[in-house]
PDB file of N, CA and C in Angstrom:
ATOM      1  N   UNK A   1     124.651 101.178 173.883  1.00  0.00           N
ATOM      2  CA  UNK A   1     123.258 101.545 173.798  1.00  0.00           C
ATOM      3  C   UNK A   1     122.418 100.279 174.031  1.00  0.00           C
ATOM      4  N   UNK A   2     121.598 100.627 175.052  1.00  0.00           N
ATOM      5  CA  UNK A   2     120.195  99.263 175.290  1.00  0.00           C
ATOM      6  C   UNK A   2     119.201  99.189 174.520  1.00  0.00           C
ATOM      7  N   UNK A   3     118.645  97.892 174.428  1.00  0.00           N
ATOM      8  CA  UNK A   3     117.460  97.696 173.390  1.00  0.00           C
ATOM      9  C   UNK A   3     116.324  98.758 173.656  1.00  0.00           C
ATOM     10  N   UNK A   4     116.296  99.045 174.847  1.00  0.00           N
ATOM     11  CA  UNK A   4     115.224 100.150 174.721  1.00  0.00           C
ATOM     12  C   UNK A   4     115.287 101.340 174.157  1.00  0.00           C
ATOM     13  N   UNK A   5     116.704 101.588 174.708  1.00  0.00           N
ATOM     14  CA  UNK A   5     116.864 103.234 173.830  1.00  0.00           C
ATOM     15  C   UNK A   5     116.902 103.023 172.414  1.00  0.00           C
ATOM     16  N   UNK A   6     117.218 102.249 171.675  1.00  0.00           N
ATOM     17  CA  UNK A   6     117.147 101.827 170.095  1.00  0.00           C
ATOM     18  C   UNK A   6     115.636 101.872 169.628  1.00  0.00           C
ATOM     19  N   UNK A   7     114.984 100.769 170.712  1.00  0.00           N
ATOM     20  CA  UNK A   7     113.692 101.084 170.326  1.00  0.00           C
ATOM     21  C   UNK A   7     113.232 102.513 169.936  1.00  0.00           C
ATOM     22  N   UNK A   8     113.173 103.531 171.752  1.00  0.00           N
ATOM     23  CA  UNK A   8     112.873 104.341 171.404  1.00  0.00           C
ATOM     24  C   UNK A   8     113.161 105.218 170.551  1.00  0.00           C
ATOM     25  N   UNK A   9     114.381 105.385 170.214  1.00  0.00           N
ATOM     26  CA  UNK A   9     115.127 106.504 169.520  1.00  0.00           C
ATOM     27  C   UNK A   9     114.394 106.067 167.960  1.00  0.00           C
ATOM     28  N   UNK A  10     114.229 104.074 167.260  1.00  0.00           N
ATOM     29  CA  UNK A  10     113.854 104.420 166.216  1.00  0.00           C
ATOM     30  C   UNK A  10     111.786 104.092 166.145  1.00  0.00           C
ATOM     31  N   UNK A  11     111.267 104.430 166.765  1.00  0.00           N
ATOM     32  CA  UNK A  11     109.678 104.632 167.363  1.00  0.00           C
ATOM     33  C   UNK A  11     109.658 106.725 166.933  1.00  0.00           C
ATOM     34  N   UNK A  12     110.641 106.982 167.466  1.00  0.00           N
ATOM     35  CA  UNK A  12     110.722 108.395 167.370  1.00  0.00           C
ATOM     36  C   UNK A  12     110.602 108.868 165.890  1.00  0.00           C
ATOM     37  N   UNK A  13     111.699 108.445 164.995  1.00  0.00           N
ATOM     38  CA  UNK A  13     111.624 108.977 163.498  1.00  0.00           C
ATOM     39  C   UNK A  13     110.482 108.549 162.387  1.00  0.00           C
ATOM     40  N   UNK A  14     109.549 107.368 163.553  1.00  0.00           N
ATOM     41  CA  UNK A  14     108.675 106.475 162.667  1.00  0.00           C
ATOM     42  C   UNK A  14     107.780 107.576 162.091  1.00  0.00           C
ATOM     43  N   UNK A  15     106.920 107.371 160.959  1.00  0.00           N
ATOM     44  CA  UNK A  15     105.250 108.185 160.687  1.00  0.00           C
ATOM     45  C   UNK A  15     104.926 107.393 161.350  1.00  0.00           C
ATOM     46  N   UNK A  16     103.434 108.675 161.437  1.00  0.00           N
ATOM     47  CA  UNK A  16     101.969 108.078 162.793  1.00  0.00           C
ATOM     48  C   UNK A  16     101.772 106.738 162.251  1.00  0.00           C
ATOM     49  N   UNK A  17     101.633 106.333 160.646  1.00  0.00           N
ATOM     50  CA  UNK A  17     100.991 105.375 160.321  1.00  0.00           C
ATOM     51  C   UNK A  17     102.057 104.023 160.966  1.00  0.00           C
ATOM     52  N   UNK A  18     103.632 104.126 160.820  1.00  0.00           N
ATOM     53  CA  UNK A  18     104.078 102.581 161.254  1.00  0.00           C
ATOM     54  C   UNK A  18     104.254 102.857 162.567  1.00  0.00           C
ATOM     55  N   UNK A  19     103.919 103.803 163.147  1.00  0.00           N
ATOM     56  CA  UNK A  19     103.681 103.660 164.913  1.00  0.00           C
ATOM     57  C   UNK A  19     102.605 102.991 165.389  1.00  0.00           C
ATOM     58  N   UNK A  20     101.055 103.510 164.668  1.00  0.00           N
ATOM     59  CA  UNK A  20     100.122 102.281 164.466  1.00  0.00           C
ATOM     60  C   UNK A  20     100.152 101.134 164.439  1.00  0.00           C
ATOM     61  N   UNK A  21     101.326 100.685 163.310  1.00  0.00           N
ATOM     62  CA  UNK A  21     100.856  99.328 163.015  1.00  0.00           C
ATOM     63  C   UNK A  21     102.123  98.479 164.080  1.00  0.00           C
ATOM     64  N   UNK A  22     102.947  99.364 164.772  1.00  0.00           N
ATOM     65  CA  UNK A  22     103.800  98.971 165.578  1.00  0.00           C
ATOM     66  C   UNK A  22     103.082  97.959 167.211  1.00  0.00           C
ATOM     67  N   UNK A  23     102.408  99.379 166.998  1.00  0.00           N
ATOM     68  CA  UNK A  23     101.513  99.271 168.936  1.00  0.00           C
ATOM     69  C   UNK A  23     100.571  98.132 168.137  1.00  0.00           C
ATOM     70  N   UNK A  24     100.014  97.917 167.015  1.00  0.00           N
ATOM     71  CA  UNK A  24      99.244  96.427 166.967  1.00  0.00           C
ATOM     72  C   UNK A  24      99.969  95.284 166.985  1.00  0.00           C
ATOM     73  N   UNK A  25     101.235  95.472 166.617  1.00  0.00           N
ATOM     74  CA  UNK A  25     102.286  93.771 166.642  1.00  0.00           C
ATOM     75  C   UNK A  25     102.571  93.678 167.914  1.00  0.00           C
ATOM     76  N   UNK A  26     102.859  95.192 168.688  1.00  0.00           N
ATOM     77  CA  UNK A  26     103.123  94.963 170.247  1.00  0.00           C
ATOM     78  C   UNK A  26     102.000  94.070 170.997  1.00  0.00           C
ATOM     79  N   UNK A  27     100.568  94.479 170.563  1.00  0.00           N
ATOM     80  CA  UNK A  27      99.409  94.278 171.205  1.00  0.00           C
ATOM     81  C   UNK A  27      99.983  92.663 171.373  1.00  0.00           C
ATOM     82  N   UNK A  28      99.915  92.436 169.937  1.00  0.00           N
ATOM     83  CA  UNK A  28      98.994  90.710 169.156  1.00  0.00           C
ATOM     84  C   UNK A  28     100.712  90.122 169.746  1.00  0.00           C
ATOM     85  N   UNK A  29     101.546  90.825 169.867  1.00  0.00           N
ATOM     86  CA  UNK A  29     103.039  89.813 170.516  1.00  0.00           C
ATOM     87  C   UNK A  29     102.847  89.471 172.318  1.00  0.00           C
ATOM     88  N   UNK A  30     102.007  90.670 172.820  1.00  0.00           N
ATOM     89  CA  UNK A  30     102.017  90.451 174.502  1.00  0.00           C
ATOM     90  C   UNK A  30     101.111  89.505 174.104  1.00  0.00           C
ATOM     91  N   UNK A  31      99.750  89.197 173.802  1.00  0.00           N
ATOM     92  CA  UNK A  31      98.814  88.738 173.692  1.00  0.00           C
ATOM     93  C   UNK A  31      98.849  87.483 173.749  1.00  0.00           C
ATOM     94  N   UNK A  32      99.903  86.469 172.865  1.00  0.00           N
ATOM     95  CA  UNK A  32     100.216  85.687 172.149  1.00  0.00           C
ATOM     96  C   UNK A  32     101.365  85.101 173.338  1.00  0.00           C
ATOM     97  N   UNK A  33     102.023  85.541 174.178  1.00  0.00           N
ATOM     98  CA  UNK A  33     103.142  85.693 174.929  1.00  0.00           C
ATOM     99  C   UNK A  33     102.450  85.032 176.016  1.00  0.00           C
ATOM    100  N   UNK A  34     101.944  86.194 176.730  1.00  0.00           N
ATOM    101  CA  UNK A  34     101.044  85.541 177.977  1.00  0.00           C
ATOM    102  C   UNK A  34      99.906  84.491 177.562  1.00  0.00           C
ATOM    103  N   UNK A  35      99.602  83.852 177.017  1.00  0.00           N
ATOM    104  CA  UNK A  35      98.935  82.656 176.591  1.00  0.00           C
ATOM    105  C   UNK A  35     100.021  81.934 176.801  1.00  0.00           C
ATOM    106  N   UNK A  36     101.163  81.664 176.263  1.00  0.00           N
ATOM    107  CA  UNK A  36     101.870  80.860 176.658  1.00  0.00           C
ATOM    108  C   UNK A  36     102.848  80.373 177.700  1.00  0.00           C
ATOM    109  N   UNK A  37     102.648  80.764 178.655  1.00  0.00           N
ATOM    110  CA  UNK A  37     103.508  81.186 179.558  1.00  0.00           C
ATOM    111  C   UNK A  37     103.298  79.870 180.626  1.00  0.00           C
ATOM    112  N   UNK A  38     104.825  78.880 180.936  1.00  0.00           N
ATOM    113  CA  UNK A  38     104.582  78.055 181.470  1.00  0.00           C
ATOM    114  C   UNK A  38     103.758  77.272 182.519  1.00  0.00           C
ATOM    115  N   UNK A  39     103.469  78.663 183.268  1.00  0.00           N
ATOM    116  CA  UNK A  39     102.772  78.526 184.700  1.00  0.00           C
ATOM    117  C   UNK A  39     101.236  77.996 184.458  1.00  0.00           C
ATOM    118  N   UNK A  40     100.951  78.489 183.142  1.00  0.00           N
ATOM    119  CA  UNK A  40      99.621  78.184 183.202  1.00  0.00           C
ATOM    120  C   UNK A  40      98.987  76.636 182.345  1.00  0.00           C
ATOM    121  N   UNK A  41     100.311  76.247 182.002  1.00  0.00           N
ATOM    122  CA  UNK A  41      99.972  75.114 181.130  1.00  0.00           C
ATOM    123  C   UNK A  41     100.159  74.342 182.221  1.00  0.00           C
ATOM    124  N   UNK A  42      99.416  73.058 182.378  1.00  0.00           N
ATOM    125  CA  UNK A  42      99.180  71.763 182.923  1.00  0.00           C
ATOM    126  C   UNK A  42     100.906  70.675 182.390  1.00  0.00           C
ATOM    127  N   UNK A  43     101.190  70.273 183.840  1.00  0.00           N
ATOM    128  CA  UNK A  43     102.391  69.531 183.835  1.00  0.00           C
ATOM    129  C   UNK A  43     101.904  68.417 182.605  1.00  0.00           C
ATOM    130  N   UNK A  44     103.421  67.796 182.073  1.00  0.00           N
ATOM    131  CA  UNK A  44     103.114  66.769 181.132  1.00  0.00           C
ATOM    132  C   UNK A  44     103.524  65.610 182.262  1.00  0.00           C
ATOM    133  N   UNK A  45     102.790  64.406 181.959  1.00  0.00           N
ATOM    134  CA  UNK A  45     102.576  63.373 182.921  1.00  0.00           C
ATOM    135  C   UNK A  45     103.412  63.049 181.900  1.00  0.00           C
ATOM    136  N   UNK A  46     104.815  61.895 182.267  1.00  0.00           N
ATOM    137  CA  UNK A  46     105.608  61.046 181.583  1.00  0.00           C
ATOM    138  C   UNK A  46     104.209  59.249 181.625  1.00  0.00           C
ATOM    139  N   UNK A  47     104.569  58.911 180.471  1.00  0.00           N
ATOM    140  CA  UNK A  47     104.096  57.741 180.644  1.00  0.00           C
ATOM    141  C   UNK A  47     104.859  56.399 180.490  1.00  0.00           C
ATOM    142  N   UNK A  48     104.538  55.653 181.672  1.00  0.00           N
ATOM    143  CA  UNK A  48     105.414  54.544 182.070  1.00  0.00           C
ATOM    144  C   UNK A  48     105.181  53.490 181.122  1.00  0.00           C
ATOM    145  N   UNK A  49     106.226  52.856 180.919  1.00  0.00           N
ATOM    146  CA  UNK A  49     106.418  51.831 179.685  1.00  0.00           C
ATOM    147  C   UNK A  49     106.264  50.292 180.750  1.00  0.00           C
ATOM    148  N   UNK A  50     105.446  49.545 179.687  1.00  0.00           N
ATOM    149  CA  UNK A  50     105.313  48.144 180.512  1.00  0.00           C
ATOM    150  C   UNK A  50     104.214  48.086 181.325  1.00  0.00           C
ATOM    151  N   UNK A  51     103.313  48.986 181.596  1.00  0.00           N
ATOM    152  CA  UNK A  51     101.901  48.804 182.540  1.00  0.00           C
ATOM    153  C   UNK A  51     100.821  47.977 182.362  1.00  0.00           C
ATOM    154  N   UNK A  52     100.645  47.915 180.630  1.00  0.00           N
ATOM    155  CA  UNK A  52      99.998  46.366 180.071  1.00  0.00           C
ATOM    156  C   UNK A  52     100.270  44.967 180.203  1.00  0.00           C
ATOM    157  N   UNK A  53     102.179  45.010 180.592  1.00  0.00           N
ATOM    158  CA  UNK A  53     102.556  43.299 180.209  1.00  0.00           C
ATOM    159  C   UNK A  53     101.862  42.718 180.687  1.00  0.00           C
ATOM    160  N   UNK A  54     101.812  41.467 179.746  1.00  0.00           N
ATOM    161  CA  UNK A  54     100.495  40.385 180.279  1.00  0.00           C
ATOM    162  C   UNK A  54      99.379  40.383 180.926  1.00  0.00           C
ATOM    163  N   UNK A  55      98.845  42.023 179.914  1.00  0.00           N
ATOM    164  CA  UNK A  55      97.241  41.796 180.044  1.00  0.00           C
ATOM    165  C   UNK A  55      96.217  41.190 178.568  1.00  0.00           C
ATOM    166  N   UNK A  56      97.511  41.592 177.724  1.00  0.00           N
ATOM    167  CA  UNK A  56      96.700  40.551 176.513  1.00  0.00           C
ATOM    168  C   UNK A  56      97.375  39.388 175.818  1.00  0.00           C
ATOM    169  N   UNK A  57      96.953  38.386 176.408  1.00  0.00           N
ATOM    170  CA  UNK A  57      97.353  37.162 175.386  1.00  0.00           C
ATOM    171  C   UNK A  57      97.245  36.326 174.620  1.00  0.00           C
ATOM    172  N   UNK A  58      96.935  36.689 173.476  1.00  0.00           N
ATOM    173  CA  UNK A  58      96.848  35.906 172.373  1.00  0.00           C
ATOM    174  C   UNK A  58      96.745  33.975 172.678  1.00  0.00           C
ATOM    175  N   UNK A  59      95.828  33.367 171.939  1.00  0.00           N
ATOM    176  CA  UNK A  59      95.641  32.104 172.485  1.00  0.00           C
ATOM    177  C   UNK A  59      95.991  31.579 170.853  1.00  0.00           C
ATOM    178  N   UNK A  60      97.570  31.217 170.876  1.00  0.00           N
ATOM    179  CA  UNK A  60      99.057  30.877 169.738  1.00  0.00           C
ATOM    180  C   UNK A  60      98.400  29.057 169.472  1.00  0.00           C
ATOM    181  N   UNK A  61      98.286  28.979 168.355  1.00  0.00           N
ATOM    182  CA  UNK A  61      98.291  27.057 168.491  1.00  0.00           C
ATOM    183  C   UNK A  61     100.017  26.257 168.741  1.00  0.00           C
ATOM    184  N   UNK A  62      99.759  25.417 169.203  1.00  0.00           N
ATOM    185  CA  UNK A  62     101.567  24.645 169.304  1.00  0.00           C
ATOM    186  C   UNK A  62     101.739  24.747 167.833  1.00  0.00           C
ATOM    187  N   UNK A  63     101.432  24.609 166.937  1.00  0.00           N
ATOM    188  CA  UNK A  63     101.944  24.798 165.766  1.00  0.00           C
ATOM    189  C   UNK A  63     102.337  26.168 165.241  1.00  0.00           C
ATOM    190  N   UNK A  64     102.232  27.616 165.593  1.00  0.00           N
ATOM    191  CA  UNK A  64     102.300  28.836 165.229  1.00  0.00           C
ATOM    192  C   UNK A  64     103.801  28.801 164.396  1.00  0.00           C
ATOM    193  N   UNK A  65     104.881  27.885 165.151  1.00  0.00           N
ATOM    194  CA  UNK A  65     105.796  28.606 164.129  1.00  0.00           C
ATOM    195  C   UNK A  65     106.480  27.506 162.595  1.00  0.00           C
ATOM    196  N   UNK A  66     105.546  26.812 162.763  1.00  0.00           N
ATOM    197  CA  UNK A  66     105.578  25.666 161.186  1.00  0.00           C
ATOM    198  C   UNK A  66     105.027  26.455 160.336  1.00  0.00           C
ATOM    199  N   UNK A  67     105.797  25.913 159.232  1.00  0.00           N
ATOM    200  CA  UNK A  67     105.346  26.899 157.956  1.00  0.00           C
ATOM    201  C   UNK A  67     103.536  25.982 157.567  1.00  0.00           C
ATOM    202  N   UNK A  68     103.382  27.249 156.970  1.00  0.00           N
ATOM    203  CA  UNK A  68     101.583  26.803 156.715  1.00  0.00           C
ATOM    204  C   UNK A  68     101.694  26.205 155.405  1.00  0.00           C
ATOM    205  N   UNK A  69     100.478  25.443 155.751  1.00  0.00           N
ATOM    206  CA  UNK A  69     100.210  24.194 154.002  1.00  0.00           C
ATOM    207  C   UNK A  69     100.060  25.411 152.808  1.00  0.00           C
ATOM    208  N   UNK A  70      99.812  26.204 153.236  1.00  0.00           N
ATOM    209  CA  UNK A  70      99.609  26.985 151.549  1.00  0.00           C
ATOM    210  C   UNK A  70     101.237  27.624 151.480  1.00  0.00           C
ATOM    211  N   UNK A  71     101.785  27.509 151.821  1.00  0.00           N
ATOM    212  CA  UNK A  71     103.374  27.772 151.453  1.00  0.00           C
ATOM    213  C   UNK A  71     104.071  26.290 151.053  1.00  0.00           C
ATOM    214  N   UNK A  72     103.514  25.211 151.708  1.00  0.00           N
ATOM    215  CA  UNK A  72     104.347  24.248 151.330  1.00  0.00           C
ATOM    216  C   UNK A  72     105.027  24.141 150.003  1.00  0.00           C
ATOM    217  N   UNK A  73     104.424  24.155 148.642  1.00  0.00           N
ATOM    218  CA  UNK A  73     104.681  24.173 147.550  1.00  0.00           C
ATOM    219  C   UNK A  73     106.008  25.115 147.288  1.00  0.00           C
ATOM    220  N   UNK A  74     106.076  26.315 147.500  1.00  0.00           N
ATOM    221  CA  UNK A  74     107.055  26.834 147.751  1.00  0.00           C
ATOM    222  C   UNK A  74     108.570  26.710 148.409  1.00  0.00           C
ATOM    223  N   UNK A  75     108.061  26.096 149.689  1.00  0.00           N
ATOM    224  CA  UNK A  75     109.142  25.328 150.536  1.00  0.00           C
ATOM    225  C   UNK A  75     110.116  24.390 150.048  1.00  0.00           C
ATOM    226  N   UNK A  76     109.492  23.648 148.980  1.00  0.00           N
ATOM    227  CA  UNK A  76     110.164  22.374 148.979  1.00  0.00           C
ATOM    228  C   UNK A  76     110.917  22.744 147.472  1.00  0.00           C
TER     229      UNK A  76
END
């Protein structure tokens, strides 16, 4: 047996009232469906890694990697 005939066969024994509220989940499921549907969404652009290098450079003193006078005390 196919999903449709299941459907229909249990659509058939339903009351009017959960046939109602059936055809509204059908509605709000197509509804919800075709909104999403690949064709209409905009490609995702990959973004390339490295397009900045060496546009910002920090201006480092020759001293950057000596420990600083307010640690000295500590250091020693």
């Amino acid at each position: 047996m196919n999903i449709d005939t299941e459907i229909l066969q249990m659509v058939g024994i339903m009351p009017e009232s959960l046939k109602q509220e059936l055809l509204h989940y059908a509605n709000y499921l197509m509804e919800n469906y075709s909104q999403k549907t690949p064709s209409e969404q905009p490609p995702v652009k990959k973004r390339r890694s490295g397009i900045l290098q060496g546009t910002f450079v920090l201006p480092l003193s020759d001293d950057f990697d000596e420990p600083l006078e307010d640690f000295k005390e500590y250091m020693e």
